[in-house]
Protein backbone atom coordinates (compact mmCIF):
# COMPACT_ATOMS: atom_id res chain seq x y z
CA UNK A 1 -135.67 158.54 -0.22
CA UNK A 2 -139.05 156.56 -0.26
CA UNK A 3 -140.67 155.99 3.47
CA UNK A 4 -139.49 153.26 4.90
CA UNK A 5 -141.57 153.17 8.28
CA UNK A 6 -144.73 153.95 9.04
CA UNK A 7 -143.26 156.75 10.87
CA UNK A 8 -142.77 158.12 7.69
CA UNK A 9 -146.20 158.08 6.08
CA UNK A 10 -148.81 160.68 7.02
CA UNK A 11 -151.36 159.36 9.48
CA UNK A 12 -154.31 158.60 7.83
CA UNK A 13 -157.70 156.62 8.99
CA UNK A 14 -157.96 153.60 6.32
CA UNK A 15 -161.41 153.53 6.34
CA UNK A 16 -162.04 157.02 5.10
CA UNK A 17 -158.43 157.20 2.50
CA UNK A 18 -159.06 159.09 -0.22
CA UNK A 19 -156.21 157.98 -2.77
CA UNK A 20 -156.82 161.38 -4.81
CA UNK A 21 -154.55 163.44 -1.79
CA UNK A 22 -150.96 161.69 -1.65
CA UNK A 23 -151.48 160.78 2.37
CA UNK A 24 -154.72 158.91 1.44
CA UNK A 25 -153.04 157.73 -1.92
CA UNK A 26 -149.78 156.22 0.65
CA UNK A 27 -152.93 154.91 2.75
CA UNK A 28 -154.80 152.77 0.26
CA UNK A 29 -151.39 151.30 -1.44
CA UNK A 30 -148.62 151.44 1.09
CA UNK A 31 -146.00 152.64 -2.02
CA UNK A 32 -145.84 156.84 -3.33
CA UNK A 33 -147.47 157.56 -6.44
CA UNK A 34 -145.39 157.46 -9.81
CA UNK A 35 -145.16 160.29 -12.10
CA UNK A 36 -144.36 161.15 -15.53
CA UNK A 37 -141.74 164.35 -15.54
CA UNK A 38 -142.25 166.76 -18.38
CA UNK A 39 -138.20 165.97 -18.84
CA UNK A 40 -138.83 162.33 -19.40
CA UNK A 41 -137.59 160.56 -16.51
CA UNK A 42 -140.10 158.28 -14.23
CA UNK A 43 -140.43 159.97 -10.57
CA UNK A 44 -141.93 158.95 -7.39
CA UNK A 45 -142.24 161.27 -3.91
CA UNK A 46 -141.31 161.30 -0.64
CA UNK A 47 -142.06 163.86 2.06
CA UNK A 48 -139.78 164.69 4.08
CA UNK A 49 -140.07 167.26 7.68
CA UNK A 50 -136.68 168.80 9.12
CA UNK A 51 -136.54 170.70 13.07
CA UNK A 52 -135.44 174.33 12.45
CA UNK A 53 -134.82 177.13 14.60
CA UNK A 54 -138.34 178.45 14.27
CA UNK A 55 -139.66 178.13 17.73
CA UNK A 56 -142.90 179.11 16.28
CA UNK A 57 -143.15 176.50 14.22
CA UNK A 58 -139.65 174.33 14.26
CA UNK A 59 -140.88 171.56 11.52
CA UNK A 60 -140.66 172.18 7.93
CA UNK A 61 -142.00 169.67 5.41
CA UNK A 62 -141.06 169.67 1.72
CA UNK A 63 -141.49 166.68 -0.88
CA UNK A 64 -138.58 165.17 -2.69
CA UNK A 65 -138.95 163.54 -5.73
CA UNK A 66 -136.54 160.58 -6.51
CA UNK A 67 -135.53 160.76 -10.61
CA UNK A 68 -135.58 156.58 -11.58
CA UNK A 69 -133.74 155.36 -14.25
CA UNK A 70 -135.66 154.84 -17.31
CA UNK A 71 -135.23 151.21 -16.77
CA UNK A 72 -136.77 151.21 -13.20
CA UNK A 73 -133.62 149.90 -12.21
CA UNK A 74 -132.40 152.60 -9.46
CA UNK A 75 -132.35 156.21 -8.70
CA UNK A 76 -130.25 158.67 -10.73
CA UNK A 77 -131.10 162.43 -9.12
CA UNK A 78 -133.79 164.15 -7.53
CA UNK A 79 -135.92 167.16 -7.24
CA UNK A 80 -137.13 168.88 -4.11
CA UNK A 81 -140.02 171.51 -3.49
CA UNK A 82 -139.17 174.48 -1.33
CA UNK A 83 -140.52 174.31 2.41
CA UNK A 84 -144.26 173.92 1.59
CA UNK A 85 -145.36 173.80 5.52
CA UNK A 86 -143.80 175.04 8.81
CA UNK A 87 -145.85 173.15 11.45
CA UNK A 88 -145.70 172.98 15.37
CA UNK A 89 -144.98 169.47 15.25
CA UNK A 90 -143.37 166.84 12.84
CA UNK A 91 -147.31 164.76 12.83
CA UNK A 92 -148.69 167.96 11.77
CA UNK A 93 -146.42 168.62 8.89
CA UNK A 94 -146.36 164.97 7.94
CA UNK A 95 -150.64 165.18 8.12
CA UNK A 96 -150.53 169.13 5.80
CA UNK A 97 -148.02 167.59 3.02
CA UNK A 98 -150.65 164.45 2.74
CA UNK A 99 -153.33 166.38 2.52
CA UNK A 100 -152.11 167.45 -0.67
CA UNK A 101 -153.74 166.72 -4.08
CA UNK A 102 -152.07 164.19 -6.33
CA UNK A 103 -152.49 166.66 -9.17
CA UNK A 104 -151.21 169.65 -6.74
CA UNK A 105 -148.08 167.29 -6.37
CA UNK A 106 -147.58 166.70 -10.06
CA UNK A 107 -147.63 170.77 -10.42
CA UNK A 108 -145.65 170.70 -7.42
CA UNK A 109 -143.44 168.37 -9.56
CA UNK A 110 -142.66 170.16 -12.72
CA UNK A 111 -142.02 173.30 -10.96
CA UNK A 112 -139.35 171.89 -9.58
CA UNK A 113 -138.42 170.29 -12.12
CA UNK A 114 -138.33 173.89 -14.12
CA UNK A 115 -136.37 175.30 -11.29
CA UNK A 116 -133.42 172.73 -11.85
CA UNK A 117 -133.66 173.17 -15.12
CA UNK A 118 -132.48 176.70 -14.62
CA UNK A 119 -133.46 179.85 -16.84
């Protein structure tokens, strides 16, 4: 699912974006980057943060990655990370996914790619 809100994007202080993390790259162009999966398919990203029973830390934030048709057209599948943060709050997980590298998301990417793949 691509953020639809600006709930949804990782705060981020225009002034200063940096399009090379994806918060900064959501920032400076108000859509998710695009990527080019190893398997062929077009992707773009989403993060997402769920509550859990971890009163430690109760928010975990992965990234999703909608699978487009080859056309552009719509969505056909997906790929998800495993939880990549546990945070105190949903900001602060939102804020730790962006702060990821656009190449650490297109690793981030294939791997999961590779994992739904299967052995």
């Amino acid at each position: 699912m691509l953020p639809t809100s600006d709930h949804d994007h990782p705060p981020a202080d225009s002034a200063r974006a940096d399009d090379s993390t994806l918060g900064g790259y959501f920032e400076v162009h108000d859509r998710p980057p695009a990527y080019g999966g190893p398997d062929g398919h077009p992707y773009s990203v989403s993060l997402e943060v769920e509550r859990t029973a971890n009163l430690r830390a109760p928010h975990a934030g992965y990234l999703v990655f909608p699978r487009w048709a080859q056309t552009g057209v719509g969505i056909v599948g997906h790929v998800e990370t495993p939880t990549l943060v546990e945070c105190a709050s949903h900001e602060e997980a939102l804020r730790r996914l962006g702060e990821l590298t656009l190449l650490e998301v297109q690793t981030l990417l294939v791997d999961a790619i590779g994992r739904a793949a299967g052995p």
